[in-house]
Protein backbone atom coordinates (compact mmCIF):
# COMPACT_ATOMS: atom_id res chain seq x y z
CA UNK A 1 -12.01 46.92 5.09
CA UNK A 2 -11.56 44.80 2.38
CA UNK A 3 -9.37 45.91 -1.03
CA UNK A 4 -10.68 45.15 -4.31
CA UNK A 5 -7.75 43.29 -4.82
CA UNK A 6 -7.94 41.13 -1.34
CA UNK A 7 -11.45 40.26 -2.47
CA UNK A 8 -9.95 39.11 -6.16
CA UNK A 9 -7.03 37.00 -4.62
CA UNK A 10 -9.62 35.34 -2.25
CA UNK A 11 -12.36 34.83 -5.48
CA UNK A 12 -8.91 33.13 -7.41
CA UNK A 13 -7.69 31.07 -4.80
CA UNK A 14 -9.94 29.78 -2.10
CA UNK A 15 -11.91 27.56 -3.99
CA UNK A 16 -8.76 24.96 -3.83
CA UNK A 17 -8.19 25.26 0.08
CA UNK A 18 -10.31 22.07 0.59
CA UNK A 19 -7.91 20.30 -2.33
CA UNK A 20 -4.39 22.01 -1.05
CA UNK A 21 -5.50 21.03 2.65
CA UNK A 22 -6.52 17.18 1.43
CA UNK A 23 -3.25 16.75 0.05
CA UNK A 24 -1.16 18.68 2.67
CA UNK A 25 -2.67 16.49 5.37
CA UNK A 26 -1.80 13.22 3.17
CA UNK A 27 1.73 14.38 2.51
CA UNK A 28 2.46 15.89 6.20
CA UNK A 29 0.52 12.98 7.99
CA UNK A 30 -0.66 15.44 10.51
CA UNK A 31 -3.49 18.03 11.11
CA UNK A 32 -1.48 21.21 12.60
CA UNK A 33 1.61 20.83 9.71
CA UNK A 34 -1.15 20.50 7.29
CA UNK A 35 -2.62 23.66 8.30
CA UNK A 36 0.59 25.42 8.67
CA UNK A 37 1.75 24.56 5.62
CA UNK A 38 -1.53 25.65 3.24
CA UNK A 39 -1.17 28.73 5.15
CA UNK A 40 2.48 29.46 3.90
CA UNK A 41 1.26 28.43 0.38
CA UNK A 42 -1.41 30.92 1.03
CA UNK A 43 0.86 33.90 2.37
CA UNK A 44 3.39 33.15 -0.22
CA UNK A 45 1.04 33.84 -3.05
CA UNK A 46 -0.47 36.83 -1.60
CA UNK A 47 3.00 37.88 -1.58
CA UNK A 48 3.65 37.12 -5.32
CA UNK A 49 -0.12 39.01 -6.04
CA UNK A 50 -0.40 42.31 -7.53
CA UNK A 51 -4.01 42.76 -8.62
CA UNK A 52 -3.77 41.15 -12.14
CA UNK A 53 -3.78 37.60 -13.01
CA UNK A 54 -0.31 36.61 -12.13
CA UNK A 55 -1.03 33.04 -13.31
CA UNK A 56 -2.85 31.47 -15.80
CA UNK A 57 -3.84 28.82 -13.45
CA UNK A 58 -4.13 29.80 -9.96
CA UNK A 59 -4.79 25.86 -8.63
CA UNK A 60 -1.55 24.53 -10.83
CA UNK A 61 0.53 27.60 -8.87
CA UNK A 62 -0.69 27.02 -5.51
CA UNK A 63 -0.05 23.27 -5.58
CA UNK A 64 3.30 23.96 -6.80
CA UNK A 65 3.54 26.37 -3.69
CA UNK A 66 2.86 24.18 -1.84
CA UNK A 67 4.69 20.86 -2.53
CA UNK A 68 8.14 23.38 -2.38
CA UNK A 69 6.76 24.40 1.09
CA UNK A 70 6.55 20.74 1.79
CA UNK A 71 9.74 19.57 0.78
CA UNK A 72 11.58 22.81 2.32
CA UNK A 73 10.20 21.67 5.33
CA UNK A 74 11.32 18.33 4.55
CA UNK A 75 15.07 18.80 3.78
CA UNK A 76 16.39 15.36 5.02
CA UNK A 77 13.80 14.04 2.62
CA UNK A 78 15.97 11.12 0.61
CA UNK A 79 13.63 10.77 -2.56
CA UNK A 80 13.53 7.42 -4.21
CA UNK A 81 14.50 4.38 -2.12
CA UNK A 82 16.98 2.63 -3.94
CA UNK A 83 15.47 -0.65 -3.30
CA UNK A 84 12.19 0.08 -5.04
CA UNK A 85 12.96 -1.78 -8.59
CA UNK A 86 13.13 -5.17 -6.43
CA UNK A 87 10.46 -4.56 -3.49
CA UNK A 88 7.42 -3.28 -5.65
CA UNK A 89 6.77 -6.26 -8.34
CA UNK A 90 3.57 -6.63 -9.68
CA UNK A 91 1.42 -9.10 -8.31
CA UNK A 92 1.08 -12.39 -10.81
CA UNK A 93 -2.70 -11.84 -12.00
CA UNK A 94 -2.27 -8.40 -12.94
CA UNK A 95 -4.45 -5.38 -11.60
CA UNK A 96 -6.51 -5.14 -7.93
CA UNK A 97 -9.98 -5.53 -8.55
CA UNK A 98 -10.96 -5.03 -5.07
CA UNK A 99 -12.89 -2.54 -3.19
CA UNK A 100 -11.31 -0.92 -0.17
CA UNK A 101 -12.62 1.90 2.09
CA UNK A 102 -11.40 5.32 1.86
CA UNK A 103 -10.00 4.53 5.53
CA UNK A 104 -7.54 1.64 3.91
CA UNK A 105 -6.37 3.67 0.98
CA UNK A 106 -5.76 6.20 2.97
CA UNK A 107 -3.94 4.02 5.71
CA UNK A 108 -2.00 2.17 2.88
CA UNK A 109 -1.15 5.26 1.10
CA UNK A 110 0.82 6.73 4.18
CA UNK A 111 3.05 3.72 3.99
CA UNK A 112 4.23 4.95 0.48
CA UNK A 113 7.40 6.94 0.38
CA UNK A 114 6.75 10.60 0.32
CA UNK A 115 8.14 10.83 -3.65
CA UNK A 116 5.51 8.29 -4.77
CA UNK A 117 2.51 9.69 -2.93
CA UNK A 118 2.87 13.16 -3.68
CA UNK A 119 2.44 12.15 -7.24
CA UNK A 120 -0.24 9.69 -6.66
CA UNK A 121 -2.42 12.67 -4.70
CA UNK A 122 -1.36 15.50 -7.93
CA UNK A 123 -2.49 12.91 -10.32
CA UNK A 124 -4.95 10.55 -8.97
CA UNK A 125 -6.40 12.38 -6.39
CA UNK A 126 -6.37 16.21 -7.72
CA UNK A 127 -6.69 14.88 -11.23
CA UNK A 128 -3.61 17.06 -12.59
CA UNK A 129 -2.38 15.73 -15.60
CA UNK A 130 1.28 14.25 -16.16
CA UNK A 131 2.25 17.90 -17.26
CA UNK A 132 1.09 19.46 -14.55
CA UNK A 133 1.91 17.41 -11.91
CA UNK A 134 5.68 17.73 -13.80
CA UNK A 135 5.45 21.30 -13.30
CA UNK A 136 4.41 21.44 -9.45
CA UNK A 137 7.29 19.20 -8.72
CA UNK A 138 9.47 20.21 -11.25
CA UNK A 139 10.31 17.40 -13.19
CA UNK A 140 9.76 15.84 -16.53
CA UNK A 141 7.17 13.85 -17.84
CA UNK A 142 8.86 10.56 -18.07
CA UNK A 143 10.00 10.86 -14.35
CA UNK A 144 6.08 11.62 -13.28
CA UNK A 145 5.62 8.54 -15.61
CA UNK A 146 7.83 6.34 -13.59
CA UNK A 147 7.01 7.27 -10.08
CA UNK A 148 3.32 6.89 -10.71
CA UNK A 149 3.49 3.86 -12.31
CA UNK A 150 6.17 2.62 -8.92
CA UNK A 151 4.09 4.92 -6.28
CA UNK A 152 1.13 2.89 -7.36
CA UNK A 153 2.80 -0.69 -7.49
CA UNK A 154 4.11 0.22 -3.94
CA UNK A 155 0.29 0.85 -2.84
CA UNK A 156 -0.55 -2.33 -4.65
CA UNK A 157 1.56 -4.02 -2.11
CA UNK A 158 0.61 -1.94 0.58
CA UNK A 159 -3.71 -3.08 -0.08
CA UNK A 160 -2.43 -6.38 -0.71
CA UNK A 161 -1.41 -6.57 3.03
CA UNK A 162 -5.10 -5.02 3.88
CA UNK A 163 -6.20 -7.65 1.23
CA UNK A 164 -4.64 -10.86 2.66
CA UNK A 165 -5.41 -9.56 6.75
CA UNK A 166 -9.17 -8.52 5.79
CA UNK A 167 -12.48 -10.16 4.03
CA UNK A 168 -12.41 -7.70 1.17
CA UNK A 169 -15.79 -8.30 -1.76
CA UNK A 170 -14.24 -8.46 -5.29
CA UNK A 171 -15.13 -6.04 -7.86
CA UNK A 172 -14.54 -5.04 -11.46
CA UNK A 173 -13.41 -1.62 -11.67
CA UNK A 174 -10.23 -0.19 -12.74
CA UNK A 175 -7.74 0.32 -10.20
CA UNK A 176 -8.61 2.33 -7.01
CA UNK A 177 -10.11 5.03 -9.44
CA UNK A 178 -13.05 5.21 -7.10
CA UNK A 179 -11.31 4.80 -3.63
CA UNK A 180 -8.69 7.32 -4.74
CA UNK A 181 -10.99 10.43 -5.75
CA UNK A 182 -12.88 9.36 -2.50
CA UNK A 183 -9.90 11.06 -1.17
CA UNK A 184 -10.80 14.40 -2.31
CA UNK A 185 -14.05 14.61 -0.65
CA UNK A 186 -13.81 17.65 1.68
CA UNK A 187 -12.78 17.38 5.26
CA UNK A 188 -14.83 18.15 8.31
């Protein structure tokens, strides 16, 4: 039988499994991790539950859950390659204007170094703001600032390959803003 609290916890927190899965499976690059590790972020919050609202936001708490689950698992994890400032230039001619398929993005966005992406996900994807995502990875700001603005030269150059290797139909939009909350569309 179910406790009134059991039924709370589950009314707080299970309308973001679909988001903390999405960007589990982007960050782990694999189905079973993925499912592991939501289900630590999960079990780790029941364990920090007592009934009340122990957080103000409950999605903000279990993403920061589970990115720490994700880079415990990860300990050999390096963080920023020290070669970024001189691979990742902007392309001359400014912004991408092309359309790519949530199948590229997604296959360009694994070749992006784990401390890019996971910001890239929190705030493209997930839509968290600077703030946020600064909290859930514990950071400041400025240092969200920075990787995004590298994370998302580094996919630049990753859809430029797909760009240059594929027919691709030019279109004015901002950058990936469409392709990128494609991404959060739920998983079957």
């Amino acid at each position: 039988m179910q406790s009134a609290g059991d039924s709370r916890f589950e009314t707080m927190t299970m309308p973001h499994v679909n988001a903390l899965f999405q960007t589990a499976l982007r960050l782990t690059e694999n189905r079973p991790g993925a499912e592991e590790v939501v289900r630590e972020a999960y079990a780790c919050a029941w364990k920090s539950f007592d009934g009340r609202e122990t957080w103000s936001d409950w999605r903000l708490g279990l993403f920061k859950i589970l990115i720490h689950r994700i880079h415990r698992r990860n300990r050999g994890w390096s963080g920023i390659p020290s070669s970024t400032s001189e691979k990742y230039t902007e392309e001359p001619g400014g912004r991408d204007t092309f359309s790519y398929s949530p199948e590229q993005v997604v296959s360009a966005l694994s070749r992006v170094p784990m401390v890019f992406r996971e910001i890239i996900l929190l705030v493209d994807c997930q839509e968290f703001s600077y703030k946020e995502a600064a909290e859930i990875l514990d950071l400041s700001t400025g240092a969200v600032a920075d990787r995004l603005i590298l994370g998302r030269k580094h996919l630049r150059s990753e859809l430029a390959t797909v760009h240059s290797t594929m027919n691709v139909a030019s279109k004015n939009e901002p950058f990936l803003s469409r392709e990128l909350r494609q991404l959060r569309q739920p998983f079957v």
